[in-house]
PDB file of N, CA and C in Angstrom:
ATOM      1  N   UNK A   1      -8.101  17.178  13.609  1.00  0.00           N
ATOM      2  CA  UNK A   1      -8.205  16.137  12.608  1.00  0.00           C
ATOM      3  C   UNK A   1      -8.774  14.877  13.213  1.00  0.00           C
ATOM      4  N   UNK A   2      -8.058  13.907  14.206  1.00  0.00           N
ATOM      5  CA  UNK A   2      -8.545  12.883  14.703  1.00  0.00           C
ATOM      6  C   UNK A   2      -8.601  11.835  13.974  1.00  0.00           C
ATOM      7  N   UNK A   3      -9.243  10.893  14.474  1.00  0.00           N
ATOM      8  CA  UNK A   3      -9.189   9.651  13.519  1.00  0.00           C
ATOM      9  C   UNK A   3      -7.976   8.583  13.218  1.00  0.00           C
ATOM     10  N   UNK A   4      -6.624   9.316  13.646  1.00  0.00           N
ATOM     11  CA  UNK A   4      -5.842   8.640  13.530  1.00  0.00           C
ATOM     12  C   UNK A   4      -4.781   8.294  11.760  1.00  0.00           C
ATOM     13  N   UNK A   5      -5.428   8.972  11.116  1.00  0.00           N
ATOM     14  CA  UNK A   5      -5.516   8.688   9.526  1.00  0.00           C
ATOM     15  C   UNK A   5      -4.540  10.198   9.103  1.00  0.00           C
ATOM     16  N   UNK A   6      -3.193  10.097   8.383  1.00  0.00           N
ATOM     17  CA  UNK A   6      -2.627  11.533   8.154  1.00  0.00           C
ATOM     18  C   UNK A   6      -3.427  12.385   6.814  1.00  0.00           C
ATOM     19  N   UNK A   7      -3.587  13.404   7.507  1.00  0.00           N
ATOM     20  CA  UNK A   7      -4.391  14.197   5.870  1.00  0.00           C
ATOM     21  C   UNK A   7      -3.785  13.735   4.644  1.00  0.00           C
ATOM     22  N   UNK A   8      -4.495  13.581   3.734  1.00  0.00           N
ATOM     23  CA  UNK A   8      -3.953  13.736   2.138  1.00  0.00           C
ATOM     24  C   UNK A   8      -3.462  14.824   2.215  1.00  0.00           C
ATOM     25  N   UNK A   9      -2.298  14.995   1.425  1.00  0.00           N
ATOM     26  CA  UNK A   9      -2.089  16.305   0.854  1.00  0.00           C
ATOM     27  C   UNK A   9      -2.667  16.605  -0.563  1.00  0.00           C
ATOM     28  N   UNK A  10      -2.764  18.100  -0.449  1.00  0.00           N
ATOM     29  CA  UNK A  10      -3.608  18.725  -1.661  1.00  0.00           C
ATOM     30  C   UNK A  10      -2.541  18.327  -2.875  1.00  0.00           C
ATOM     31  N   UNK A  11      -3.957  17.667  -3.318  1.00  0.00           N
ATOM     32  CA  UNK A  11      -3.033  17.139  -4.984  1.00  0.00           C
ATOM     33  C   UNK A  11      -3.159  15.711  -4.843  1.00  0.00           C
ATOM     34  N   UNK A  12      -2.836  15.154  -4.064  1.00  0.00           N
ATOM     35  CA  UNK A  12      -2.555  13.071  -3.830  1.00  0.00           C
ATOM     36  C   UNK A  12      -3.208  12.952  -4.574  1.00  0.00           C
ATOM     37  N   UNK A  13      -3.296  12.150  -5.377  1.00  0.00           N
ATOM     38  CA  UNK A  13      -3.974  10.739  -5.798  1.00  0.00           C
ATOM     39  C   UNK A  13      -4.633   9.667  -4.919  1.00  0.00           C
ATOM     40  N   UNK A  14      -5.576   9.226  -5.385  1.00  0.00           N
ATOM     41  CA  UNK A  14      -5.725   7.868  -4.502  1.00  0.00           C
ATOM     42  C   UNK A  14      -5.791   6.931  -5.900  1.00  0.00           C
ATOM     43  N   UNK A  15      -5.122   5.912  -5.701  1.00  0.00           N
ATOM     44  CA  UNK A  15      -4.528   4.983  -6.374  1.00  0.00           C
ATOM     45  C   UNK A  15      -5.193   3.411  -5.540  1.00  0.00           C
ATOM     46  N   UNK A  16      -6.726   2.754  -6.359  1.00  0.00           N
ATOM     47  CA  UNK A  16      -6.522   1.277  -5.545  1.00  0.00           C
ATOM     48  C   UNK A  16      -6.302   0.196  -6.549  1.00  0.00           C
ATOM     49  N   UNK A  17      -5.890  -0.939  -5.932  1.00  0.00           N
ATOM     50  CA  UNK A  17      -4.859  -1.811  -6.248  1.00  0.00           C
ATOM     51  C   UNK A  17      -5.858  -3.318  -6.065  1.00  0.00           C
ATOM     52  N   UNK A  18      -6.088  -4.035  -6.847  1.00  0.00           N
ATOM     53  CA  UNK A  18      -6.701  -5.638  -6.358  1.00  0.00           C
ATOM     54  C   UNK A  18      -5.422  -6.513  -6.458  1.00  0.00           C
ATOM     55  N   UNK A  19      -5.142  -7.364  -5.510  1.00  0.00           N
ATOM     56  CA  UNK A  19      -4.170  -8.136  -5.301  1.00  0.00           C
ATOM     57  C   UNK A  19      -4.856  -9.628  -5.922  1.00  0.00           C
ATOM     58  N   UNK A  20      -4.364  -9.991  -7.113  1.00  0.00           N
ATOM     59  CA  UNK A  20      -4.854 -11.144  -7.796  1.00  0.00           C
ATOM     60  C   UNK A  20      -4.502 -12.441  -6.985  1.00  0.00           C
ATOM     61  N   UNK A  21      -5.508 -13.473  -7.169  1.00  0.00           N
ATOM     62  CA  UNK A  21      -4.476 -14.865  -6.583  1.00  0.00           C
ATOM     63  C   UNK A  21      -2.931 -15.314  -6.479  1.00  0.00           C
ATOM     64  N   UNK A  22      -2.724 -14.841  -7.513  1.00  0.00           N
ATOM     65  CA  UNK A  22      -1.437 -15.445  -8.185  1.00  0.00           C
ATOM     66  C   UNK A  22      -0.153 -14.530  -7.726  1.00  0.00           C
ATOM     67  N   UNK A  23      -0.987 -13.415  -6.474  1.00  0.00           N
ATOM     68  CA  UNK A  23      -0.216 -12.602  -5.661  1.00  0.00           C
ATOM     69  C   UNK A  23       0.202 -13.185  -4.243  1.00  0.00           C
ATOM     70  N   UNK A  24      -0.697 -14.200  -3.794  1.00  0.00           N
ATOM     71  CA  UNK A  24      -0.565 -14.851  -2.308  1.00  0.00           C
ATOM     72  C   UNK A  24       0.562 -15.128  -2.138  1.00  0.00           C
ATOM     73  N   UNK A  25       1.426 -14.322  -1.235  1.00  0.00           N
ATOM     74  CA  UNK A  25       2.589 -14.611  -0.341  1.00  0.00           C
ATOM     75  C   UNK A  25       3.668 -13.599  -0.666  1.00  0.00           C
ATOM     76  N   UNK A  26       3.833 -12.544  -1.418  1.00  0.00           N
ATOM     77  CA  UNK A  26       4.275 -11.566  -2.133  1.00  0.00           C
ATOM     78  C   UNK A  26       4.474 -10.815  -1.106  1.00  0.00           C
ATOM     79  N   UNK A  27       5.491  -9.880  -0.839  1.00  0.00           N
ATOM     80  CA  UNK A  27       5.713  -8.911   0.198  1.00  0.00           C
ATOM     81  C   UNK A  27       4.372  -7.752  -0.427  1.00  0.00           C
ATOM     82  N   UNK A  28       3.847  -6.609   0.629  1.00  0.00           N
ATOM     83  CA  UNK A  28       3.001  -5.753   0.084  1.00  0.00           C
ATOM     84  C   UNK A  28       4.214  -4.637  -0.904  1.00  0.00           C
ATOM     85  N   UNK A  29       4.930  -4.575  -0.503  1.00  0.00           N
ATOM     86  CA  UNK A  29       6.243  -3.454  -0.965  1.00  0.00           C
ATOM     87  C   UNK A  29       6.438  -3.870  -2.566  1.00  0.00           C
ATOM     88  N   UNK A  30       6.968  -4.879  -2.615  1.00  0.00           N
ATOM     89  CA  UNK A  30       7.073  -5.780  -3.536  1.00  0.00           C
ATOM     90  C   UNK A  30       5.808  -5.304  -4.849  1.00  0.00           C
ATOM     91  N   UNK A  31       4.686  -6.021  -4.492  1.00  0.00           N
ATOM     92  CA  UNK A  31       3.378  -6.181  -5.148  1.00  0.00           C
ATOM     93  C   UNK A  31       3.365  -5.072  -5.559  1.00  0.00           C
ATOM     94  N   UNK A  32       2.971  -3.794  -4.541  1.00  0.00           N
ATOM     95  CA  UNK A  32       2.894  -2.100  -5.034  1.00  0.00           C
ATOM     96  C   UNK A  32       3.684  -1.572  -6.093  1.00  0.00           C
ATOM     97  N   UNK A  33       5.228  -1.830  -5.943  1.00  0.00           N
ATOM     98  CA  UNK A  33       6.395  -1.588  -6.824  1.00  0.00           C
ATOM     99  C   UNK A  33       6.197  -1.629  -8.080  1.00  0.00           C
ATOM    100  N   UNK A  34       5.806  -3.074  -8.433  1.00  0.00           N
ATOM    101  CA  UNK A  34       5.781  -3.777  -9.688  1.00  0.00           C
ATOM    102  C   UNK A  34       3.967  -3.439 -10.315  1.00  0.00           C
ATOM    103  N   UNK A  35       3.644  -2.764  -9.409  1.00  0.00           N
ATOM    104  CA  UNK A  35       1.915  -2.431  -9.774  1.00  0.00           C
ATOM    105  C   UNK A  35       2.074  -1.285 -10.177  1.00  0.00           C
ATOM    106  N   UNK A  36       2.524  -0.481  -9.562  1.00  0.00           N
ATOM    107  CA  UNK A  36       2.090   0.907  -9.450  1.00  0.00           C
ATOM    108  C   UNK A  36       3.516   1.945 -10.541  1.00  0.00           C
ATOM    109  N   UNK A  37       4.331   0.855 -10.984  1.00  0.00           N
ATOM    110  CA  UNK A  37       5.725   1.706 -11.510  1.00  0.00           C
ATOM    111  C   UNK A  37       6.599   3.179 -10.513  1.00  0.00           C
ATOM    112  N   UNK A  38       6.270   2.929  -9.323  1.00  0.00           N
ATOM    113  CA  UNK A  38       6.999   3.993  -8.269  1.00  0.00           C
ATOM    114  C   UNK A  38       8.006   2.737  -8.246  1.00  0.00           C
ATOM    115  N   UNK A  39       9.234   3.481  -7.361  1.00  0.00           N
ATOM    116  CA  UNK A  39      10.321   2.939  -7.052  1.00  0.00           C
ATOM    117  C   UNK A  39       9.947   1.536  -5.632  1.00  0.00           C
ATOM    118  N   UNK A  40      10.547   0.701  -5.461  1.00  0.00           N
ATOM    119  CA  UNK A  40      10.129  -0.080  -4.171  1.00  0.00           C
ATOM    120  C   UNK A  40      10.565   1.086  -2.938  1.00  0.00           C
ATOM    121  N   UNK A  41      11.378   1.886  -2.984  1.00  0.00           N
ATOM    122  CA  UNK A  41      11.945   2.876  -2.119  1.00  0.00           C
ATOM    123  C   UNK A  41      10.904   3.809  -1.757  1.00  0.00           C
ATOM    124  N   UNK A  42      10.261   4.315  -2.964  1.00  0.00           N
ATOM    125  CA  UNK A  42       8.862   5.467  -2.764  1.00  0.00           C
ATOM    126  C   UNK A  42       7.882   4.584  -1.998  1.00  0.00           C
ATOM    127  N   UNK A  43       7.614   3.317  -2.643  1.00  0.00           N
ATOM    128  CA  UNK A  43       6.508   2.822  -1.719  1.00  0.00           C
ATOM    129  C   UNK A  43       6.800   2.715  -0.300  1.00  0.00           C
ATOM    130  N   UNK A  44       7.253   1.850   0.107  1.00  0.00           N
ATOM    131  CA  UNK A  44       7.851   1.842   1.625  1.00  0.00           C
ATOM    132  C   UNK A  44       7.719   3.409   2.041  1.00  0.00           C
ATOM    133  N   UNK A  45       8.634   4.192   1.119  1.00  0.00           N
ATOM    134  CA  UNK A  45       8.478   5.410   2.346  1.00  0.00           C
ATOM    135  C   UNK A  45       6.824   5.973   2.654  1.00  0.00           C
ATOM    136  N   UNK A  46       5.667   5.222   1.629  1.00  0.00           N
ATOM    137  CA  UNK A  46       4.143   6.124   1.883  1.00  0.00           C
ATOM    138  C   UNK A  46       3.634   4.716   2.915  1.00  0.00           C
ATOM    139  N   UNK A  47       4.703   3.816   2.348  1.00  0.00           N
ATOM    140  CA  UNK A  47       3.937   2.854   3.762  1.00  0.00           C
ATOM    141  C   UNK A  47       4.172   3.298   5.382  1.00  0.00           C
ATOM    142  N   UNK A  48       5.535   3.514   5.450  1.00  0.00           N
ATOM    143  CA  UNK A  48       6.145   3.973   6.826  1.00  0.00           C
ATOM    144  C   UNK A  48       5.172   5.182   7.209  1.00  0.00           C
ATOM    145  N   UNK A  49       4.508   6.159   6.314  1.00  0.00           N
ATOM    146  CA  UNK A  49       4.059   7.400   6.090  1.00  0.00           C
ATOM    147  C   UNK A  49       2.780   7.556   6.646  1.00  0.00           C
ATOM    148  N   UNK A  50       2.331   6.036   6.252  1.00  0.00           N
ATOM    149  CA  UNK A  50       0.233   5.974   6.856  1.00  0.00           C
ATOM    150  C   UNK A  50      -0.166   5.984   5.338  1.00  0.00           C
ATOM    151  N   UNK A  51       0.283   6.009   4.170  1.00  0.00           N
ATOM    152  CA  UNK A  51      -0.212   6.517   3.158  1.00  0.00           C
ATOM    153  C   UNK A  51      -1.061   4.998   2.456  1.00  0.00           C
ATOM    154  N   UNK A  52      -0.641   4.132   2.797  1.00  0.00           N
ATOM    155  CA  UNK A  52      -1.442   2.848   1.987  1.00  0.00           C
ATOM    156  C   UNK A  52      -2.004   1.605   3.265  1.00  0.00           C
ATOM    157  N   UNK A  53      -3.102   1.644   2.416  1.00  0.00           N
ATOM    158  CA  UNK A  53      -4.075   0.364   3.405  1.00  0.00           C
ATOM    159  C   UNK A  53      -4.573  -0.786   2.805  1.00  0.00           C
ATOM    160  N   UNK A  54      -4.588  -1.634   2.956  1.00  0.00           N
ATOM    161  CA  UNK A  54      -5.170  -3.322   2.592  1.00  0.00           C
ATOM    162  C   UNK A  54      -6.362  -3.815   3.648  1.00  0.00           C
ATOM    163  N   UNK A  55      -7.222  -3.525   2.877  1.00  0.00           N
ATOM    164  CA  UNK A  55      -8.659  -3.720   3.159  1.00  0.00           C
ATOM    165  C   UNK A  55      -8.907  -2.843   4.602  1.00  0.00           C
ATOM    166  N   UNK A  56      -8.463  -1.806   4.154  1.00  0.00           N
ATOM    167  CA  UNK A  56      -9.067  -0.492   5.181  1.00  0.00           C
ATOM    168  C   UNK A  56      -8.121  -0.629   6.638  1.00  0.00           C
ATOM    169  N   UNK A  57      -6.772  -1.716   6.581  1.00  0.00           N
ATOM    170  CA  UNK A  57      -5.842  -1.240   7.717  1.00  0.00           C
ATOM    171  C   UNK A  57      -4.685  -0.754   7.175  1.00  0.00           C
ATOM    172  N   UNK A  58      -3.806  -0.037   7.938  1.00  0.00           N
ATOM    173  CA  UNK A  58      -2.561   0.208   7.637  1.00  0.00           C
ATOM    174  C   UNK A  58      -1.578  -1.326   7.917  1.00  0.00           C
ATOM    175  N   UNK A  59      -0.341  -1.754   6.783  1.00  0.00           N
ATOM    176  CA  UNK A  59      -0.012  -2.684   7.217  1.00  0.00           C
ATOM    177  C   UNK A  59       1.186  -2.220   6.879  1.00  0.00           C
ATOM    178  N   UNK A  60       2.408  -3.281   7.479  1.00  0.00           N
ATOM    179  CA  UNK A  60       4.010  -2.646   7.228  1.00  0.00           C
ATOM    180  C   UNK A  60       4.230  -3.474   5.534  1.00  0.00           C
ATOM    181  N   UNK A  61       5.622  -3.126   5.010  1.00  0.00           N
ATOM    182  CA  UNK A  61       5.740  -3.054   3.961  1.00  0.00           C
ATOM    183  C   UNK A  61       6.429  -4.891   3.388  1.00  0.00           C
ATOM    184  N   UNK A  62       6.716  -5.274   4.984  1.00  0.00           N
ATOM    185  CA  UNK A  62       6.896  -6.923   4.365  1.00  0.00           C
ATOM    186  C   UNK A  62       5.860  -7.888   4.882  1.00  0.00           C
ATOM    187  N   UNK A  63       4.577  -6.873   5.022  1.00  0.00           N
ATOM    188  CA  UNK A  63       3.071  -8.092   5.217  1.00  0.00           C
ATOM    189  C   UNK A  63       2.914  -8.768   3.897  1.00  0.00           C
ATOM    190  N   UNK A  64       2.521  -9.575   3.756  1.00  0.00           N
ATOM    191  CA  UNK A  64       2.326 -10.768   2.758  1.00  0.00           C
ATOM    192  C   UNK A  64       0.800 -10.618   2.727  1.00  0.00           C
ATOM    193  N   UNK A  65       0.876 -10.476   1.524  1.00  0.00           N
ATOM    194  CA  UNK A  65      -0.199 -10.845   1.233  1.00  0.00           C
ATOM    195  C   UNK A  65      -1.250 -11.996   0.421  1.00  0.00           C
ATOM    196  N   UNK A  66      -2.271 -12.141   0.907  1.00  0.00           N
ATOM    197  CA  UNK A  66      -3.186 -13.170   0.991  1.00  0.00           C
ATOM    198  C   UNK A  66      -3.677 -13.019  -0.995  1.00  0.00           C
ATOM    199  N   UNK A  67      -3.506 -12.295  -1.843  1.00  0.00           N
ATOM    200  CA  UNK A  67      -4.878 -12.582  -2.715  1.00  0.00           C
ATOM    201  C   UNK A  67      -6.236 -11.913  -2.592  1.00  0.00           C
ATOM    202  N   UNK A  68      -6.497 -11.725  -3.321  1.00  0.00           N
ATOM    203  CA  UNK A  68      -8.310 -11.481  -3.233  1.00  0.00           C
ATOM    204  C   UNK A  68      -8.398  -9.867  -2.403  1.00  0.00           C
ATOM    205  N   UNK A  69      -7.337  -9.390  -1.810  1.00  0.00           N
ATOM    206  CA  UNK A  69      -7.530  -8.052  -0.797  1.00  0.00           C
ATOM    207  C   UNK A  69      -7.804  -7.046  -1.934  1.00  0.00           C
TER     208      UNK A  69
END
């Protein structure tokens, strides 16, 4: 495999997300939760997982985010 990146599994979704202004300073866990209708519990666990990125890095689940990503 390589790359560093965990396979999708067959079936995933890819799901992307624009973080509005009025998001700046918001935990990422947080933001996803209330975006995406998964539990704050599911998110964290695909964050811990490799499963979500903000502007093409992996970040932990109480990075703050900036807006505009």
């Amino acid at each position: 495999m390589g790359g560093g990146q965990p396979a999708r599994p067959e079936g995933a979704r890819v799901r992307t997300f624009r973080v509005p202004a009025g998001a700046q300073g918001e935990r990422l866990d947080r933001f996803l939760a209330a975006s995406s209708g998964l539990t704050r519990a599911r998110i964290q666990a695909l964050i811990a997982g490799g499963r979500v990125e903000v502007g093409g890095a992996l970040r932990k689940a109480s990075a703050l985010l900036r807006g505009g990503e």
